[in-house]
Protein backbone atom coordinates (compact mmCIF):
# COMPACT_ATOMS: atom_id res chain seq x y z
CA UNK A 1 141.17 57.77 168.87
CA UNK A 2 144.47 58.90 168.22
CA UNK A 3 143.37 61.93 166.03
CA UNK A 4 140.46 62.85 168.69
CA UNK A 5 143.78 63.59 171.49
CA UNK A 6 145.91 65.19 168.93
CA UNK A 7 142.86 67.50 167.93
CA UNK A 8 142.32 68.07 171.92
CA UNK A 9 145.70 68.53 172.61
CA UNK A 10 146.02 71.45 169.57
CA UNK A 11 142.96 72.95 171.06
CA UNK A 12 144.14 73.08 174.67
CA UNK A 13 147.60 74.77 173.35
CA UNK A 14 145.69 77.69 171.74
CA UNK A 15 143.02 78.09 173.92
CA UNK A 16 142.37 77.99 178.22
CA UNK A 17 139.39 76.52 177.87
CA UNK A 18 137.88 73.92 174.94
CA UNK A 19 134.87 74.83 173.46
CA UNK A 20 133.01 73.75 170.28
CA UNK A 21 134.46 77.12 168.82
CA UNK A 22 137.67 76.21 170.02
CA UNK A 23 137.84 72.54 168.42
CA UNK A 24 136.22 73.73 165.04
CA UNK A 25 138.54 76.64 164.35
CA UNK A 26 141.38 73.68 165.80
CA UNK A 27 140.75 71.00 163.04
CA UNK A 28 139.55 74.07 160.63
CA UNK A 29 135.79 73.20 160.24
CA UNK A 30 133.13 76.06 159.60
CA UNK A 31 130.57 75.77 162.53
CA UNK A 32 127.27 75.51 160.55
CA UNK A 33 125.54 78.88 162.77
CA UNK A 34 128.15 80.64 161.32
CA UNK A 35 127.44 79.40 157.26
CA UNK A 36 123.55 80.44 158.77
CA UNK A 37 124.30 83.47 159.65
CA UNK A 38 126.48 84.07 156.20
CA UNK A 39 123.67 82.98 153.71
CA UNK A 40 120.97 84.59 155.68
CA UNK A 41 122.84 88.22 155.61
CA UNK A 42 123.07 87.57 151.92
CA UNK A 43 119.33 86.07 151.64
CA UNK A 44 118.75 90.18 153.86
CA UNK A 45 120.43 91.64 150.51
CA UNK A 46 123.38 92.75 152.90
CA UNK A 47 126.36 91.86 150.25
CA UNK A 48 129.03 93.70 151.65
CA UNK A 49 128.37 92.18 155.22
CA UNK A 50 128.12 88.41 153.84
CA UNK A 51 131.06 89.15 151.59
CA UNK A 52 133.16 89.92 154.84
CA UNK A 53 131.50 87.10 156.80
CA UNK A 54 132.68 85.37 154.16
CA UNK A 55 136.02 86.73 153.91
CA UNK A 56 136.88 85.91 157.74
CA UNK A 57 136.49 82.45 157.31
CA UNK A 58 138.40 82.39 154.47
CA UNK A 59 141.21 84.21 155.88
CA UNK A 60 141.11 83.88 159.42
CA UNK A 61 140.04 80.61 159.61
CA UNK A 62 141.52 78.76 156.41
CA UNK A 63 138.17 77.19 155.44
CA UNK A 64 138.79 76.93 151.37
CA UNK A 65 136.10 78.11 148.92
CA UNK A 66 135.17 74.73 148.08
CA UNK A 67 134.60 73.48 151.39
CA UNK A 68 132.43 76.73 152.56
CA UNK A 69 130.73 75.86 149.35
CA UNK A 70 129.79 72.26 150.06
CA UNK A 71 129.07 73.78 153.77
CA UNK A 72 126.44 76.19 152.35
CA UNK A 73 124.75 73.32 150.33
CA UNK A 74 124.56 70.71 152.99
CA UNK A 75 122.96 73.50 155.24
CA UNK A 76 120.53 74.75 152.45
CA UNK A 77 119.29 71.27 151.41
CA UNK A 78 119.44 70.03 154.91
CA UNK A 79 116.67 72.65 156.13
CA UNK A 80 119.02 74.37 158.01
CA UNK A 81 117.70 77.39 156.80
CA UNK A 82 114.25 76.86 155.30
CA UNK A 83 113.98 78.02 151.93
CA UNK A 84 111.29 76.59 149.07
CA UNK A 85 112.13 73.63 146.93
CA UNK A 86 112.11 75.99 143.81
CA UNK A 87 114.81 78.35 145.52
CA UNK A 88 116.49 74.80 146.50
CA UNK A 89 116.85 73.75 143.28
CA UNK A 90 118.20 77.51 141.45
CA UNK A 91 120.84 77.35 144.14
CA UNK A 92 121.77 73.61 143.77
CA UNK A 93 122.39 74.81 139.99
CA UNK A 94 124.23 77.42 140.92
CA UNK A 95 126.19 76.03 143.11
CA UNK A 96 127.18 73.54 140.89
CA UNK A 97 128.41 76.03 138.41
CA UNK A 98 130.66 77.84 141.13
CA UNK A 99 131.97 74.05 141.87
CA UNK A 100 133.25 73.21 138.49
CA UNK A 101 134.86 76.84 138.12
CA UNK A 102 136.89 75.81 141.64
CA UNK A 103 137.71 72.94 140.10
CA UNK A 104 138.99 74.46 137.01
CA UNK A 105 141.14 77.08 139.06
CA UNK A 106 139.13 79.91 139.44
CA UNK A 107 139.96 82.32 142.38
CA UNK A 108 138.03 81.34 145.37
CA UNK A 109 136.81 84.99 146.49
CA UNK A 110 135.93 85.70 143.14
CA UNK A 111 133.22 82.70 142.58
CA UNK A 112 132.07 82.35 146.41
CA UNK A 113 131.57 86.53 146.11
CA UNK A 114 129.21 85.64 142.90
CA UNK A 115 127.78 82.72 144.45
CA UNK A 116 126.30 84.99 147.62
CA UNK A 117 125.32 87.64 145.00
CA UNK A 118 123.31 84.81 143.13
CA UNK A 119 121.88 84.13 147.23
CA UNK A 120 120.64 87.34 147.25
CA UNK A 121 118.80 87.59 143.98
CA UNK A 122 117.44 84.35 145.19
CA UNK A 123 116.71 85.74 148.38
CA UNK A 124 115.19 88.68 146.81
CA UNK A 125 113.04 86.68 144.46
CA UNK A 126 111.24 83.94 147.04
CA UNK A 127 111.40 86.33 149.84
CA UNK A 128 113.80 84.98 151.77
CA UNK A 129 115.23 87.97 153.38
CA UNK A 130 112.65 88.85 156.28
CA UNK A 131 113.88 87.27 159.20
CA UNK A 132 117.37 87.54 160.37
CA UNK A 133 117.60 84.10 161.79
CA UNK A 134 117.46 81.16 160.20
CA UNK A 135 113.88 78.93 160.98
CA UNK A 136 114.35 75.57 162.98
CA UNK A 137 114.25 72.64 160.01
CA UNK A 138 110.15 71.03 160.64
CA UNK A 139 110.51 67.99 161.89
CA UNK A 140 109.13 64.84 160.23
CA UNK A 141 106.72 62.49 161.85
């Protein structure tokens, strides 16, 4: 409860009015239409535009490569953005690799830049890239 008012109290200090936006950028969270929006400009084969997506939340929001990492794979494998299990399971690989060279030391830009270049090819490959929006998860019955 405690944290909840301190979090508020940050939020209403920086900003006149609280918003989700507001609280997420507060307690330095990515808000998941925004990791969307970055993997689906890279799924569009738009590098340079997903590399600066991914560059603001880097830098202006202090999200750290490993955390926009784990982000991007909880929204993949969530069906957050619908992609095929075959695509699911290149970038799970991937994404594993970039993980363990994070852990190692590895400059953040560096591997997250590679891992949205692997998105693309990916995107390329399974056709991904045709839609600009990511499709609502199906629901199950």
């Amino acid at each position: 409860m405690r944290k909840a008012i301190n979090t508020l109290q940050a939020a209403a200090a920086t900003a006149k009015e609280i918003t989700p936006e507001v609280i997420y950028k507060t307690v330095g969270y990515i808000e998941p239409k925004d990791i969307v929006d970055l993997v689906n400009t890279a799924f569009n084969g738009d590098f340079i535009n997903a590399r600066n997506k991914l560059r603001t939340l880097m830098y202006e929001h202090g999200v750290s490569g490993t955390e926009i990492l784990r982000v991007i794979q909880r929204q993949i494998m969530s069906g957050a953005i619908n992609v095929p299990d075959e695509a699911k399971v290149e970038i799970a690989e991937v994404a594993a690799d970039i993980d363990y060279r994070l852990t190692e030391g590895s400059d953040e830009e560096i591997q997250l830049s590679a891992f949205l270049a692997r998105l693309m090819l990916i995107g390329k490959k399974y056709g991904l890239g045709t839609s600009k929006e990511a499709k609502a998860p199906a629901k199950k019955r």
